[in-house]
N, C-alpha and C. Protein backbone atom coordinates (compact mmCIF):
# COMPACT_ATOMS: atom_id res chain seq x y z
N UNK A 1 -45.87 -9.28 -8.53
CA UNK A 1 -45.67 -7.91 -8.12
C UNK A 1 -44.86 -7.14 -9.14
N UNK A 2 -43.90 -7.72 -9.50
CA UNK A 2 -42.96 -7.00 -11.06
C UNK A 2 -43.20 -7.54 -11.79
N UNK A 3 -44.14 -8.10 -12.21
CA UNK A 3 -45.03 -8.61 -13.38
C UNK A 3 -43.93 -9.55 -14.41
N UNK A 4 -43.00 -10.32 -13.30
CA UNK A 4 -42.24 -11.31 -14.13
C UNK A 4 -41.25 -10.96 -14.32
N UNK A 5 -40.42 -9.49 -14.21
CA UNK A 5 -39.46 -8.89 -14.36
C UNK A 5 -38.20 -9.13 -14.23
N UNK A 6 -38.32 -9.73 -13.16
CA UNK A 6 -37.11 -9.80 -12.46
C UNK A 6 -36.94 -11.68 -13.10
N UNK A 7 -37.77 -12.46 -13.15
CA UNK A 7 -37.33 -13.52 -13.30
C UNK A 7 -36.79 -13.83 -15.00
N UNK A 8 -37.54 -13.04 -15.73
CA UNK A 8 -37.17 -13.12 -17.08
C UNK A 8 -35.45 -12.02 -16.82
N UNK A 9 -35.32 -11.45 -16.42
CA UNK A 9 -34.21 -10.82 -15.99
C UNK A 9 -32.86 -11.79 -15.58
N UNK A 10 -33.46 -12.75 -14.49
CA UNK A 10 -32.46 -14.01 -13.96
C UNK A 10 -32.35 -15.19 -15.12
N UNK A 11 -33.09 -15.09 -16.22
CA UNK A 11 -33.15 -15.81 -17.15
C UNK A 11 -32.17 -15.75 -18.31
N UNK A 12 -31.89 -14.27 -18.65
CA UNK A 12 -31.61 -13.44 -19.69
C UNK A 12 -29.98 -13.29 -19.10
N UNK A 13 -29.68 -12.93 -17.87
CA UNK A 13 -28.39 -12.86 -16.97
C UNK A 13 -28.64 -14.02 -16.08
N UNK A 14 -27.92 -14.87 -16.34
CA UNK A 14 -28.08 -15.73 -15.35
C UNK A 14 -26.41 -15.71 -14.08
N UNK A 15 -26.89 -16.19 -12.80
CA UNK A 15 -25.26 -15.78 -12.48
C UNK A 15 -24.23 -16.88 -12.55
N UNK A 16 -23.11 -16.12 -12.67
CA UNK A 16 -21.54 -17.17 -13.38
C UNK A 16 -20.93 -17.08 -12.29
N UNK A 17 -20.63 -18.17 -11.53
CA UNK A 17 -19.91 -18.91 -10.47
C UNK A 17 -18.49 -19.05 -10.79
N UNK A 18 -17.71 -18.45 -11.72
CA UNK A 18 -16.20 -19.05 -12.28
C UNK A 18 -15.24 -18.66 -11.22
N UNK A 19 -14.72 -19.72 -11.17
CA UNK A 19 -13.46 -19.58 -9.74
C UNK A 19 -12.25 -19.14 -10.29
N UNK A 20 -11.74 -18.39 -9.70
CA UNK A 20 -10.62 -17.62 -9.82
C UNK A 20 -9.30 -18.45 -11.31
N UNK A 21 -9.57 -19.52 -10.32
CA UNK A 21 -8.61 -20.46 -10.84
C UNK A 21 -8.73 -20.71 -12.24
N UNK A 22 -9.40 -20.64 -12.93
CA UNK A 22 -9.67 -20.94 -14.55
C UNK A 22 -9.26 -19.75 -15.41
N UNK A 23 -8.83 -18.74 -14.52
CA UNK A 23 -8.15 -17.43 -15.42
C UNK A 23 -7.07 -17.71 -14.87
N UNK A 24 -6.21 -17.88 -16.63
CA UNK A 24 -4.34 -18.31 -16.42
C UNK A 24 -3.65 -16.69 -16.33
N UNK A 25 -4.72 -15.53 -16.65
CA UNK A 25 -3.68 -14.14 -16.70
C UNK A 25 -3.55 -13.73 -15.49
N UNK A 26 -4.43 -13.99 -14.91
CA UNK A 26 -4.63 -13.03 -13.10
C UNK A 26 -3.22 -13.91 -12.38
N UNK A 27 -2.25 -12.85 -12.65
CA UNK A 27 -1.43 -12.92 -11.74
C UNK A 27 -1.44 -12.69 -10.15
N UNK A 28 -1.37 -13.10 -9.03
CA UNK A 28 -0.96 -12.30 -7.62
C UNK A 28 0.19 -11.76 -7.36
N UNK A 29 1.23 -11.88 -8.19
CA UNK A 29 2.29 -11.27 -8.11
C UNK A 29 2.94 -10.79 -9.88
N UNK A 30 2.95 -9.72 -9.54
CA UNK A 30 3.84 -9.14 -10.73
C UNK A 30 5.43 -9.45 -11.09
N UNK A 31 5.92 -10.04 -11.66
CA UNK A 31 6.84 -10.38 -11.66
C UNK A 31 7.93 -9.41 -12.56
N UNK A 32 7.25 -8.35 -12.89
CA UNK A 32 8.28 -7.55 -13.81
C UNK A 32 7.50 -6.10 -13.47
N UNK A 33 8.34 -5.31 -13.02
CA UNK A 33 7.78 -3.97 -12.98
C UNK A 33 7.95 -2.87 -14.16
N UNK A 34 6.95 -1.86 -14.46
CA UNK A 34 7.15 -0.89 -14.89
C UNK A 34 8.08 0.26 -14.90
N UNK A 35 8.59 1.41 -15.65
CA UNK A 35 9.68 2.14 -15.52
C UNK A 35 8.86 3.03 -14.39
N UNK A 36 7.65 3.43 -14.37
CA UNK A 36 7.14 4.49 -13.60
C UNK A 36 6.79 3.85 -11.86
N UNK A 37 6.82 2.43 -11.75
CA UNK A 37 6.44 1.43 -10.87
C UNK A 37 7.83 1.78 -10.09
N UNK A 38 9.28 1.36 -10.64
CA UNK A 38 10.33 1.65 -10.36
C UNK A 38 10.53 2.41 -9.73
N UNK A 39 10.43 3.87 -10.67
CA UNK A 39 10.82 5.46 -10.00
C UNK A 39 9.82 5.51 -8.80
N UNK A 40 8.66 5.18 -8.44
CA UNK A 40 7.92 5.30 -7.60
C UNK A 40 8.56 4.45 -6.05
N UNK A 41 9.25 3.34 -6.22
CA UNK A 41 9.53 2.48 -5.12
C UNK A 41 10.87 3.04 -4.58
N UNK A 42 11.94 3.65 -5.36
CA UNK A 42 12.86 4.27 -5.77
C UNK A 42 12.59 5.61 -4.63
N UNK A 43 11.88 6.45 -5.15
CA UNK A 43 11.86 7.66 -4.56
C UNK A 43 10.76 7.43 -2.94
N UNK A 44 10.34 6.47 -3.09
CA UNK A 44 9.55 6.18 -1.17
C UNK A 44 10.69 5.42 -0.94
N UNK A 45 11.68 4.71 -0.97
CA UNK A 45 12.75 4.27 -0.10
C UNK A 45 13.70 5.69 -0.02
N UNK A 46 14.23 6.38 -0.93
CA UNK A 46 15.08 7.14 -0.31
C UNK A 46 14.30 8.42 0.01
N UNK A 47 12.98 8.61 0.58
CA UNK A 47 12.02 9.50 1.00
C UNK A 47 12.66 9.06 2.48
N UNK A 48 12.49 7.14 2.57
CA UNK A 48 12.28 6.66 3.97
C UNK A 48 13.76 7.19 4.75
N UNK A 49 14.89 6.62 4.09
CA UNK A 49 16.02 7.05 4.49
C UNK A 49 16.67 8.09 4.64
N UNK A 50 16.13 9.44 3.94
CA UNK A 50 16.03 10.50 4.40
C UNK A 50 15.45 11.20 5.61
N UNK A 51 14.07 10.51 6.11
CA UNK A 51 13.53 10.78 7.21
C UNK A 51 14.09 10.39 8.58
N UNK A 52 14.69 8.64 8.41
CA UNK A 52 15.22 8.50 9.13
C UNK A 52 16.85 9.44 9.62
N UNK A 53 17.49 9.22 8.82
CA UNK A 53 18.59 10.20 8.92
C UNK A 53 18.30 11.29 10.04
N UNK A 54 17.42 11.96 9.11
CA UNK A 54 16.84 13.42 9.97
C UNK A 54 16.82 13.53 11.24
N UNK A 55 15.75 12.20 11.32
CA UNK A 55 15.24 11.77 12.89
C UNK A 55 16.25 11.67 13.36
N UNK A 56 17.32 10.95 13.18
CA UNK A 56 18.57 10.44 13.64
C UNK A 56 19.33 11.98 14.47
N UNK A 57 19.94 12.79 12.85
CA UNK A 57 20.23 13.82 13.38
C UNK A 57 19.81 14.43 14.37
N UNK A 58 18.48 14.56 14.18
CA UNK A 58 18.00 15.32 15.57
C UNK A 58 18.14 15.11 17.07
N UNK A 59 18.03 13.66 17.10
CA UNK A 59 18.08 12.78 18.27
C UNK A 59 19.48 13.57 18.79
N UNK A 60 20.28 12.77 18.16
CA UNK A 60 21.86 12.97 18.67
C UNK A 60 21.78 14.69 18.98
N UNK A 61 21.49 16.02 18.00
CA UNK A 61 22.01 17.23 17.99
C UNK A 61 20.80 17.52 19.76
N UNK A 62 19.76 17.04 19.88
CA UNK A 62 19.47 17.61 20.87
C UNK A 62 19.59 17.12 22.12
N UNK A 63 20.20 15.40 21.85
CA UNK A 63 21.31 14.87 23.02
C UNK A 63 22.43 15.79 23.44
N UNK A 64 22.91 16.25 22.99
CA UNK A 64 24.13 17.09 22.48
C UNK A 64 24.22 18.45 23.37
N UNK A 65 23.10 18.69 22.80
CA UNK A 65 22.51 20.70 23.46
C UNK A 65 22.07 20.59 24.62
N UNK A 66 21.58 19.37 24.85
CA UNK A 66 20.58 19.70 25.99
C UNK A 66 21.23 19.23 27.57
N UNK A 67 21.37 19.92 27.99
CA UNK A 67 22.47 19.87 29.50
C UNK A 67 21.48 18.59 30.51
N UNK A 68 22.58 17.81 30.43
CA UNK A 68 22.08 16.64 31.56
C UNK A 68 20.98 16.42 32.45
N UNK A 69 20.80 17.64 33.17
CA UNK A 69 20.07 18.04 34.18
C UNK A 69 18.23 18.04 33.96
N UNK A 70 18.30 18.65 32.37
CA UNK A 70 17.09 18.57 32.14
C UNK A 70 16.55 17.63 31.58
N UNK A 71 17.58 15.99 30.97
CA UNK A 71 17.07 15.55 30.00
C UNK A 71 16.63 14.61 31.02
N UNK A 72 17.46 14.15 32.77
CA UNK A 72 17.22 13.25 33.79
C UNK A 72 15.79 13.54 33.96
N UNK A 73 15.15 14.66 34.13
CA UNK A 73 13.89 14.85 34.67
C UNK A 73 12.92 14.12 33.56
N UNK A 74 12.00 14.24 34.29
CA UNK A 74 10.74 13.46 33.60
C UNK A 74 9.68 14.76 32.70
């Protein structure tokens, strides 16, 4: 039907089975980061601790304001 195409094709590329394991560079873990890797982990932790804070603040300031009566209700 493809006039051989495909098999002279599987001939020419044949497929490579190589297991992970026989490449010594492929790290799963990086063991040394970049300067831009850094500033990036750097600025999402004190992104995180800023948010929390906030949240925090808020909690308490509208514990605070908000008269007993309304916070008992549902």
């Amino acid at each position: 039907m493809d006039n051989g195409a495909y098999a002279k094709y599987k001939q020419e590329n044949p497929d490579v089975n190589t297991p992970l394991s026989t490449y010594d560079y492929v790290d799963q873990f990086v063991h040394q980061l970049t300067n831009a890797e850094l500033v990036v982990c750097v600025v999402a932790v004190v992104l995180a601790l800023f948010a929390i804070l906030k949240f925090l603040s808020n909690a308490k300031t509208n514990i605070l304001t908000t008269p007993k009566s309304k916070r008992d209700t549902p």
